[in-house]
C-alpha atoms as a PDB file:
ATOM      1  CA  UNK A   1       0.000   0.000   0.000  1.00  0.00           C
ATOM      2  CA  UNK A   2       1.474   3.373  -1.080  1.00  0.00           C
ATOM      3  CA  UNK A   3       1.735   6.242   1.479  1.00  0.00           C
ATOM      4  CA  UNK A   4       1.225   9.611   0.189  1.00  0.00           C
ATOM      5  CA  UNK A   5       1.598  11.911   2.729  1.00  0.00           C
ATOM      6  CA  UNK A   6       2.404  12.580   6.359  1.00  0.00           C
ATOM      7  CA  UNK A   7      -0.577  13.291   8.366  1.00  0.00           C
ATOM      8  CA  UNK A   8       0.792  13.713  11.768  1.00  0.00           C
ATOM      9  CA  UNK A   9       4.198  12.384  14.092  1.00  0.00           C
ATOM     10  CA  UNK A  10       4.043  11.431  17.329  1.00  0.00           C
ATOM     11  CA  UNK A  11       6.670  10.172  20.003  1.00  0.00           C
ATOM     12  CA  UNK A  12       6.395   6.564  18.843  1.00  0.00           C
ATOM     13  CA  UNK A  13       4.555   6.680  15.659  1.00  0.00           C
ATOM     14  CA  UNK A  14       3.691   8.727  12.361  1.00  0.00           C
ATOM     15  CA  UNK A  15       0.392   8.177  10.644  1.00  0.00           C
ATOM     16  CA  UNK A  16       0.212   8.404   6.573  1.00  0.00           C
ATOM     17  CA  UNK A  17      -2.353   8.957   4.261  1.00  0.00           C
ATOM     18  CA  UNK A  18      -3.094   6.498   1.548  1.00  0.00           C
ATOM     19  CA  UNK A  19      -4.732   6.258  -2.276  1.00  0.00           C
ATOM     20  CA  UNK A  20      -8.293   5.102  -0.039  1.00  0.00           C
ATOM     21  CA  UNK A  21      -9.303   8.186   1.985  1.00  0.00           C
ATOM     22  CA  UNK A  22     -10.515   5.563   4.714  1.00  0.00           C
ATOM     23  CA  UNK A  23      -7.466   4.219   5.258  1.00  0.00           C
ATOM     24  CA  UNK A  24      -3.916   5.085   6.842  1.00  0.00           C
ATOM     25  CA  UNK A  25      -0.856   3.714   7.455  1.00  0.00           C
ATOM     26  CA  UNK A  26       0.648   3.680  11.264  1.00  0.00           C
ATOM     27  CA  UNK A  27       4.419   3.634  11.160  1.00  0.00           C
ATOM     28  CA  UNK A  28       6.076   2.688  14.524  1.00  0.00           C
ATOM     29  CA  UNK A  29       9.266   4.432  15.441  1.00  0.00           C
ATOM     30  CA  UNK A  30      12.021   3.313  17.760  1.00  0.00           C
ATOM     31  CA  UNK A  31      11.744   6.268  19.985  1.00  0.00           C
ATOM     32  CA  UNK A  32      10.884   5.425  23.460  1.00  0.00           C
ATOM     33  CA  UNK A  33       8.642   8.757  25.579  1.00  0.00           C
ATOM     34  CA  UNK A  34       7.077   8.674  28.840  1.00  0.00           C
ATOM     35  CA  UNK A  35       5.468  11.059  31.191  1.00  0.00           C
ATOM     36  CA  UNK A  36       3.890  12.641  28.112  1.00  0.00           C
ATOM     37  CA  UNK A  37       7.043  12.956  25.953  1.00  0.00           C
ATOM     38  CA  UNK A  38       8.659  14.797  29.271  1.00  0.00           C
ATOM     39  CA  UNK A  39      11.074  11.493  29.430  1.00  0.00           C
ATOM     40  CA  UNK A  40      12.683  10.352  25.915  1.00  0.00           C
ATOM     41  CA  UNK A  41      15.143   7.410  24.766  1.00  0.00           C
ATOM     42  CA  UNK A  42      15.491   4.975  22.080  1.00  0.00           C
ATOM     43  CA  UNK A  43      15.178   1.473  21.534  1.00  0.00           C
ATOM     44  CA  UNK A  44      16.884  -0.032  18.560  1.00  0.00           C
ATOM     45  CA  UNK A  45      14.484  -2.723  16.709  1.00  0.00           C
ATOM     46  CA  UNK A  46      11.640  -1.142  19.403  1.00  0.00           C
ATOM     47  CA  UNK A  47       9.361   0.033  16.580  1.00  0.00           C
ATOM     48  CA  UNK A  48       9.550  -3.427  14.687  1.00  0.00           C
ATOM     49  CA  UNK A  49       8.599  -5.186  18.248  1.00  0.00           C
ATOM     50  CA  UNK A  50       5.537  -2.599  19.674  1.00  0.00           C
ATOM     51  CA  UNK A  51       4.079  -3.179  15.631  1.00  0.00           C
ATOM     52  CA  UNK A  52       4.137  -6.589  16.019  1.00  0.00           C
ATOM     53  CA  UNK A  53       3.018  -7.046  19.665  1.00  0.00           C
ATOM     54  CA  UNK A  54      -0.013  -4.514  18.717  1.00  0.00           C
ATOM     55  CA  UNK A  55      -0.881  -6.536  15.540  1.00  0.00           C
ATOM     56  CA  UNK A  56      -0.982  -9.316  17.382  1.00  0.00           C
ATOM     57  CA  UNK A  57      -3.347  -8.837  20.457  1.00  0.00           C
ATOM     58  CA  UNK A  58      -5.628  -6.266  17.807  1.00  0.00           C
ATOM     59  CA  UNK A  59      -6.377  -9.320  15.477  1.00  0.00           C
ATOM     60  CA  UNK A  60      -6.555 -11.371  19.054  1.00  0.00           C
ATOM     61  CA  UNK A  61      -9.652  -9.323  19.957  1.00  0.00           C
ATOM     62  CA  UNK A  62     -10.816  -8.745  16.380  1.00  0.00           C
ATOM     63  CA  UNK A  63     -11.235 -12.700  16.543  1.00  0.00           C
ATOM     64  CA  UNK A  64     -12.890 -11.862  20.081  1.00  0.00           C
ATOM     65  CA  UNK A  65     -15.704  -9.768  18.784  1.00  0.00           C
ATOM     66  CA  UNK A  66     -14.332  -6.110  19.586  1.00  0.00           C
ATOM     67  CA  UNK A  67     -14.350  -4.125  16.409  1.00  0.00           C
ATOM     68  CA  UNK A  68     -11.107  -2.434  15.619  1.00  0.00           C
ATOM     69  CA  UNK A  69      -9.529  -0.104  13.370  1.00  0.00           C
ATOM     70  CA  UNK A  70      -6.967  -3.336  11.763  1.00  0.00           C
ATOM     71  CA  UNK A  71      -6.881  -3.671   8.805  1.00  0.00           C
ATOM     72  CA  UNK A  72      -3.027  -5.675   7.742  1.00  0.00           C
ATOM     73  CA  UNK A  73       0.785  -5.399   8.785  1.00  0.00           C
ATOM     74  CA  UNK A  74       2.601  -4.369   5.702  1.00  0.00           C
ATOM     75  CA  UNK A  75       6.017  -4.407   7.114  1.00  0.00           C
ATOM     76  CA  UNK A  76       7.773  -4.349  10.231  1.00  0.00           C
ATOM     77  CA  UNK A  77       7.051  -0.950  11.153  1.00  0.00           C
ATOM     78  CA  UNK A  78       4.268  -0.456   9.312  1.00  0.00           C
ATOM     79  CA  UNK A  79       0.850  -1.240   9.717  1.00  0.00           C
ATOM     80  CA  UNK A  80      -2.893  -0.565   7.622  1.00  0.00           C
ATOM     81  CA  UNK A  81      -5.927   0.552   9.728  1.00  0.00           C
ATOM     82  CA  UNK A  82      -9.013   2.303   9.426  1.00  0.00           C
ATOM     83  CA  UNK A  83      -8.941   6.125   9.229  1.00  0.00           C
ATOM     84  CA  UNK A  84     -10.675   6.221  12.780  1.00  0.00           C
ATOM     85  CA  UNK A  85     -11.803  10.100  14.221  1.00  0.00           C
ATOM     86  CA  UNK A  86     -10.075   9.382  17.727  1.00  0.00           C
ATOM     87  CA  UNK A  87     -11.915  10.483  20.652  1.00  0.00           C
ATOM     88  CA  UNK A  88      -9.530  13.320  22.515  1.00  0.00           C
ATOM     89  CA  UNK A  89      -9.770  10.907  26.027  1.00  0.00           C
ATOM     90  CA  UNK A  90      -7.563   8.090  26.901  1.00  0.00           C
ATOM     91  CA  UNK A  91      -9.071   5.269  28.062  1.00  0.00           C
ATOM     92  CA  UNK A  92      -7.051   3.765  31.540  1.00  0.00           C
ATOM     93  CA  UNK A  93      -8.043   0.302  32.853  1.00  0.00           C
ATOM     94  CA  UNK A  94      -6.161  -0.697  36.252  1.00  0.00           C
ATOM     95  CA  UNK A  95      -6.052  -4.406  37.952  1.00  0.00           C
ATOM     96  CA  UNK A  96      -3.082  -3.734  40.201  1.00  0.00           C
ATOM     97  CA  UNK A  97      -2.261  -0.051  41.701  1.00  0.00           C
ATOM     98  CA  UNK A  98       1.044   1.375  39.806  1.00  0.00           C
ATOM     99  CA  UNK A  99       2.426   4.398  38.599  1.00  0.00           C
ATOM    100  CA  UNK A 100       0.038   7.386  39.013  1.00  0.00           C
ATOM    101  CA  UNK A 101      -2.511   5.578  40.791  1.00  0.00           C
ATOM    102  CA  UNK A 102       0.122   4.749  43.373  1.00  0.00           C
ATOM    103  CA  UNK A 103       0.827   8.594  43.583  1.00  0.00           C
ATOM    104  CA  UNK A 104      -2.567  10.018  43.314  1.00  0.00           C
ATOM    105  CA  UNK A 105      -3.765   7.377  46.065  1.00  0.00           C
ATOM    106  CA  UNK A 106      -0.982   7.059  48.230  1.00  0.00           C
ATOM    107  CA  UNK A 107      -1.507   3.238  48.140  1.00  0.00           C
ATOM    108  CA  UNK A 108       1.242   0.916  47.911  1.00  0.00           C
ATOM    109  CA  UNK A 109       2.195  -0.658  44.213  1.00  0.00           C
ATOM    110  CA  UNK A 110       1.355  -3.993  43.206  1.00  0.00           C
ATOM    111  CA  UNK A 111      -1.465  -3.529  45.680  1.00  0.00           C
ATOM    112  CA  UNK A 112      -4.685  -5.618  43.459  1.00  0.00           C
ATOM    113  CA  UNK A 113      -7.698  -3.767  43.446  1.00  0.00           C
ATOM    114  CA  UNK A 114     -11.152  -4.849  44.766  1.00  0.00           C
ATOM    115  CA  UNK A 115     -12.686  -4.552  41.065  1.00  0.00           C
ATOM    116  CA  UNK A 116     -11.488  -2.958  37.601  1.00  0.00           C
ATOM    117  CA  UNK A 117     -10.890   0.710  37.864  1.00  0.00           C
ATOM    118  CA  UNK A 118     -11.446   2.719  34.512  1.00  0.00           C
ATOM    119  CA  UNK A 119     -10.030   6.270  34.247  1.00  0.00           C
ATOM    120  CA  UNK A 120     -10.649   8.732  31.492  1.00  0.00           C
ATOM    121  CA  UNK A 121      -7.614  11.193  30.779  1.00  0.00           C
ATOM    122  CA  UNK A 122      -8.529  14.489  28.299  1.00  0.00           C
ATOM    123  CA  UNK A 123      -5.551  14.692  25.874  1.00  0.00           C
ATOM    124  CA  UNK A 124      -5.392  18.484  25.683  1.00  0.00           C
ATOM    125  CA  UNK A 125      -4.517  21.156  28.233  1.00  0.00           C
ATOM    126  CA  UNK A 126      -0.662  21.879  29.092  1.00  0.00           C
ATOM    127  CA  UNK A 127       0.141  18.449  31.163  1.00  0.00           C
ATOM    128  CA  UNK A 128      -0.575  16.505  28.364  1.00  0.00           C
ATOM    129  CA  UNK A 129      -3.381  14.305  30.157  1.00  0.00           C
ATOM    130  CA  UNK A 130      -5.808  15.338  32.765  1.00  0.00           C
ATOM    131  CA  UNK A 131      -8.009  12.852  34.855  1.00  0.00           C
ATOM    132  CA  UNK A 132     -11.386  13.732  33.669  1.00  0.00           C
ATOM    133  CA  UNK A 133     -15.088  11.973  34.668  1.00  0.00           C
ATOM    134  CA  UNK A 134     -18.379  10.681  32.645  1.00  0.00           C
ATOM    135  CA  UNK A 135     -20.120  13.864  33.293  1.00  0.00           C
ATOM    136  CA  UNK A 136     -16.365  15.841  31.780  1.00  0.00           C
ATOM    137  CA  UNK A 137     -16.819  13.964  28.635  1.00  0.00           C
ATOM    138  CA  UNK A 138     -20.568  14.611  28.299  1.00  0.00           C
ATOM    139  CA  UNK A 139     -20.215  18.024  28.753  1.00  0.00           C
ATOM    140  CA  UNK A 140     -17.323  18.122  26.382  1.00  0.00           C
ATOM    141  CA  UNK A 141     -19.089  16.589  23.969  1.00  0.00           C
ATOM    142  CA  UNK A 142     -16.291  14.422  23.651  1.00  0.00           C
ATOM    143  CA  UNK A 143     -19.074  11.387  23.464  1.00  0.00           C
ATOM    144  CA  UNK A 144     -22.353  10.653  23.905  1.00  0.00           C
ATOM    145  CA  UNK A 145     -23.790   8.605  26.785  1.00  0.00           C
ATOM    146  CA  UNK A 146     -24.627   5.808  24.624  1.00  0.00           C
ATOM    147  CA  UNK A 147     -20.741   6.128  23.141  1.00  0.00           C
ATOM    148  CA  UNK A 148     -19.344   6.275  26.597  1.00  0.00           C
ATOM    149  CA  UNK A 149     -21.417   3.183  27.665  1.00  0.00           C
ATOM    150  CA  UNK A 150     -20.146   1.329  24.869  1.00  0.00           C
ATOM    151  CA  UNK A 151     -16.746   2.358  25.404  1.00  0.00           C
ATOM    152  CA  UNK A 152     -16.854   0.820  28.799  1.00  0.00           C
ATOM    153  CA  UNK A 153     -18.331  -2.504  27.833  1.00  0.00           C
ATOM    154  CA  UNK A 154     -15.878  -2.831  25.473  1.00  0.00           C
ATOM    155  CA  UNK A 155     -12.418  -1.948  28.105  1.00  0.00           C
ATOM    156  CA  UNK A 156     -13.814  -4.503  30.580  1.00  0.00           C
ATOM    157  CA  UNK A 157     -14.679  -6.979  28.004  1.00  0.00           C
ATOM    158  CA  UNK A 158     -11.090  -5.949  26.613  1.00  0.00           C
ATOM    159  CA  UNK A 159      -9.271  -6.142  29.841  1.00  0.00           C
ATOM    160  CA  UNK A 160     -10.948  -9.700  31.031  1.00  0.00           C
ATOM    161  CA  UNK A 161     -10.128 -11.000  27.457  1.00  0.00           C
ATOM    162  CA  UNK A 162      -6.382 -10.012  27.549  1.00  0.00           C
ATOM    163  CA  UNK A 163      -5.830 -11.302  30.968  1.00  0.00           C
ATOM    164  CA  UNK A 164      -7.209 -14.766  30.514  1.00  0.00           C
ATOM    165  CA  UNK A 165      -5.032 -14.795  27.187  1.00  0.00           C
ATOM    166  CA  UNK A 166      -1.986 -13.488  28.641  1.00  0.00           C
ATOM    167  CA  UNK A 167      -2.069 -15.579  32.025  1.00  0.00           C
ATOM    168  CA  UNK A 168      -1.154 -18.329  29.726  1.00  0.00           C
ATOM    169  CA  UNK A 169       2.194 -16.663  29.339  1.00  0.00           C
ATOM    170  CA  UNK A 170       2.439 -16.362  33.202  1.00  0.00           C
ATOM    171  CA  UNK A 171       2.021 -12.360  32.262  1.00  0.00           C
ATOM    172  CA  UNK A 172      -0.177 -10.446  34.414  1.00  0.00           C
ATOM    173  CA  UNK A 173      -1.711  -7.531  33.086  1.00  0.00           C
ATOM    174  CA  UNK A 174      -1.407  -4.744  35.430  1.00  0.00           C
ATOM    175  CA  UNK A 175      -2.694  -1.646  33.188  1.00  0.00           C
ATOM    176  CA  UNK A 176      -3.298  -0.476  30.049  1.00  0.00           C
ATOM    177  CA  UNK A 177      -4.296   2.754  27.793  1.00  0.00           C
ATOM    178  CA  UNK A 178      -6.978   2.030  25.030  1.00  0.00           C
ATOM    179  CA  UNK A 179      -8.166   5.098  22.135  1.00  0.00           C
ATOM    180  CA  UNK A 180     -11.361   4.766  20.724  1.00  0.00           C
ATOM    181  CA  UNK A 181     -12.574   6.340  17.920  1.00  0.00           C
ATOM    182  CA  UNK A 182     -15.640   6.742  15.480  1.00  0.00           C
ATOM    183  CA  UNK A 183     -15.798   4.988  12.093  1.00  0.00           C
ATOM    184  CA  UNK A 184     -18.854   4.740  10.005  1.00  0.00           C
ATOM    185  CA  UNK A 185     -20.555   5.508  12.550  1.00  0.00           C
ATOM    186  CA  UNK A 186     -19.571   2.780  15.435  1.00  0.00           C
ATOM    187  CA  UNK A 187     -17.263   3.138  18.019  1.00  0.00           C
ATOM    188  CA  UNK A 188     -14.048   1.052  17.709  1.00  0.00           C
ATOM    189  CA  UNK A 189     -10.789   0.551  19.435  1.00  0.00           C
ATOM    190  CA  UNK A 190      -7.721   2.326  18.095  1.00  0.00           C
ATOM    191  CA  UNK A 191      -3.965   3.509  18.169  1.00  0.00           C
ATOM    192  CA  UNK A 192      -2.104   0.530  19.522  1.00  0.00           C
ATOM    193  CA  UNK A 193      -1.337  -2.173  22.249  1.00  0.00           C
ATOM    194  CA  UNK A 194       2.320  -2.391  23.586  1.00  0.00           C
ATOM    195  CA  UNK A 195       5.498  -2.255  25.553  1.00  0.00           C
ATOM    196  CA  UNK A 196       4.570   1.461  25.291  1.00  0.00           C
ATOM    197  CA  UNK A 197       0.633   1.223  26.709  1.00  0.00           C
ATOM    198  CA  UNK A 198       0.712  -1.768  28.843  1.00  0.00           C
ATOM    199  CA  UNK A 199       2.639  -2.365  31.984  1.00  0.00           C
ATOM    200  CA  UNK A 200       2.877  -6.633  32.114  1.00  0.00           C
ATOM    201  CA  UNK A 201       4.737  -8.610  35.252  1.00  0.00           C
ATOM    202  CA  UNK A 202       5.985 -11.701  35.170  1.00  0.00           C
ATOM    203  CA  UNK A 203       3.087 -13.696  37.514  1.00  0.00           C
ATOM    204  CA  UNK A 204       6.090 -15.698  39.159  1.00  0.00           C
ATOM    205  CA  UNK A 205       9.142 -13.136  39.690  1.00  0.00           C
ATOM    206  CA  UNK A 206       6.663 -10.126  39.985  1.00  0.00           C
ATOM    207  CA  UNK A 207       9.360  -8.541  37.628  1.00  0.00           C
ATOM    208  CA  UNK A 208       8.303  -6.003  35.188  1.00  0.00           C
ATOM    209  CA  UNK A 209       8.093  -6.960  31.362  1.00  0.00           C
ATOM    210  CA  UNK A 210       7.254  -3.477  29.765  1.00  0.00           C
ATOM    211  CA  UNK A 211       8.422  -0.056  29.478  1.00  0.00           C
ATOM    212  CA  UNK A 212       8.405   0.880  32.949  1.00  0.00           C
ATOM    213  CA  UNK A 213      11.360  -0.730  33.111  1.00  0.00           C
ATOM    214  CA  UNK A 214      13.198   2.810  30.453  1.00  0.00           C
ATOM    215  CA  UNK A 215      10.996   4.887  32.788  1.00  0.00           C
ATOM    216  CA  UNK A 216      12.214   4.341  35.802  1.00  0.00           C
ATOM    217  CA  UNK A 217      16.040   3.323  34.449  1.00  0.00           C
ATOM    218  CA  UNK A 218      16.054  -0.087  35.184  1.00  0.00           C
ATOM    219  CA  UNK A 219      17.400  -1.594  32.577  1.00  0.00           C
ATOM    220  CA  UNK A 220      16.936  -3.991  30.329  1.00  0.00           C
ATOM    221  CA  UNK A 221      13.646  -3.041  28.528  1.00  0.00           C
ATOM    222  CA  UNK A 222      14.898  -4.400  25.193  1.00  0.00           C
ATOM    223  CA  UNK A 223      15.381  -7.574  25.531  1.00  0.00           C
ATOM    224  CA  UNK A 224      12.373  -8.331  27.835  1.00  0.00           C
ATOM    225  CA  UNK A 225      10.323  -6.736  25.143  1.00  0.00           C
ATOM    226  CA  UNK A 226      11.934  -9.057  22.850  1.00  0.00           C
ATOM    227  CA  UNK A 227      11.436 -12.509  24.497  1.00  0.00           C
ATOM    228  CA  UNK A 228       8.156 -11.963  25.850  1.00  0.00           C
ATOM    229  CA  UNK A 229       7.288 -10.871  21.797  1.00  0.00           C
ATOM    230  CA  UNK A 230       8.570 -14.178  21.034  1.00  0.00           C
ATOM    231  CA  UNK A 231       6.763 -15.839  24.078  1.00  0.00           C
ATOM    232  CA  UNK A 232       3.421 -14.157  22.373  1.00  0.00           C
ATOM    233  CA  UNK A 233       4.186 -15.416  19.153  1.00  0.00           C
ATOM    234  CA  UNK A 234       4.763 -18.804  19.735  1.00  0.00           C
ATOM    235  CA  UNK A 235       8.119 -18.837  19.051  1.00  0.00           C
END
């Protein structure tokens, strides 16, 4: 698939227009960010892994019944998907208390929650990401009631389908970030799922398995993010 031109860069990706106005092409870059962009690095090889991983749990759920924008991998870094209007609201759903819940909470990490928490977080405004509620996002107009409904069927749904799949792996899934986004008119799961969105422990060690481990310098982030590809893939 031929890109024409570049739409829009972001710290780990850049999104490309195509010949078929309702699709694009996500390109994944090896730059690592956290703390919205405040923290930056690279990973050699990183973009080639967080496509892959991302492919691979989006056609997971596809398979599950959660539409998403997916469409093909066309190379290592590069990846076809719907041209999806993304809702300006990050989606967080927490199993296990870690980073800013731990700070925001004062509870201790790795501490499991009663039941699923679900945060929304507004993408605009000078931090980069501010903890926003259901009425916030009405009032916004950033979706309806009947969108934000949906949206929450689908992260639980989401969540308890990813943790059944991943316990297999002996990876628990701490947290995660989902996007939605509106496409012909139904509400469907965007942007990706990796290293970069998910924190994952190792069930037996407790050890961490994502990027946590670049933002808080311990080490090591590539080749745990490397194996536990493999361990995904079967290989």
């Amino acid at each position: 698939m031929k890109t024409e031109r570049l739409l829009i860069e972001g710290g780990a990706k850049k999104v490309w227009s195509t010949e078929n106005s309702d699709i694009v092409v996500l390109e994944f870059k090896d730059d690592a960010a956290a703390y919205y962009g405040l923290k930056k690095g690279a990973f050699i090889g990183g973009g080639a892994v967080n496509n892959k991983v991302s492919n691979h749990l989006f056609k997971f759920l596809e398979k599950s019944g959660i539409p998403t924008h997916f469409q093909g991998e066309l190379t290592d870094l590069k990846t076809a998907v719907k041209k999806v209007r993304i809702l300006p609201a990050d989606v967080i759903v927490r199993n296990v208390s870690a980073g800013s819940l731990v700070k925001r909470l004062g509870i201790p990490e790795g501490t499991r929650l009663k039941n699923t928490v679900i945060e929304f977080f507004h993408k605009g405004g000078a931090t980069g990401g501010t903890l926003i509620n259901d009425y916030h996002i009405i009032a916004l107009e950033i979706a309806s009631r009947e969108e934000l409904d949906k949206i929450t069927k689908y992260s639980l749904l989401i969540n308890k389908l990813l943790s059944e799949y991943l316990l297999q792996f002996q990876i628990e899934l701490i947290d995660f970030k989902l996007e939605f986004g509106r496409f012909d008119g139904r509400m469907i799961l965007s942007d990706e799922l990796s290293f970069d969105t998910c924190r994952f422990w190792d069930i037996v060690s407790g050890e961490m398995l994502d990027q946590d481990r670049f933002r808080i310098d311990r080490g090591g982030a590539e080749e745990r993010n490397r194996m536990l590809l493999q361990k995904l893939m079967g290989g």
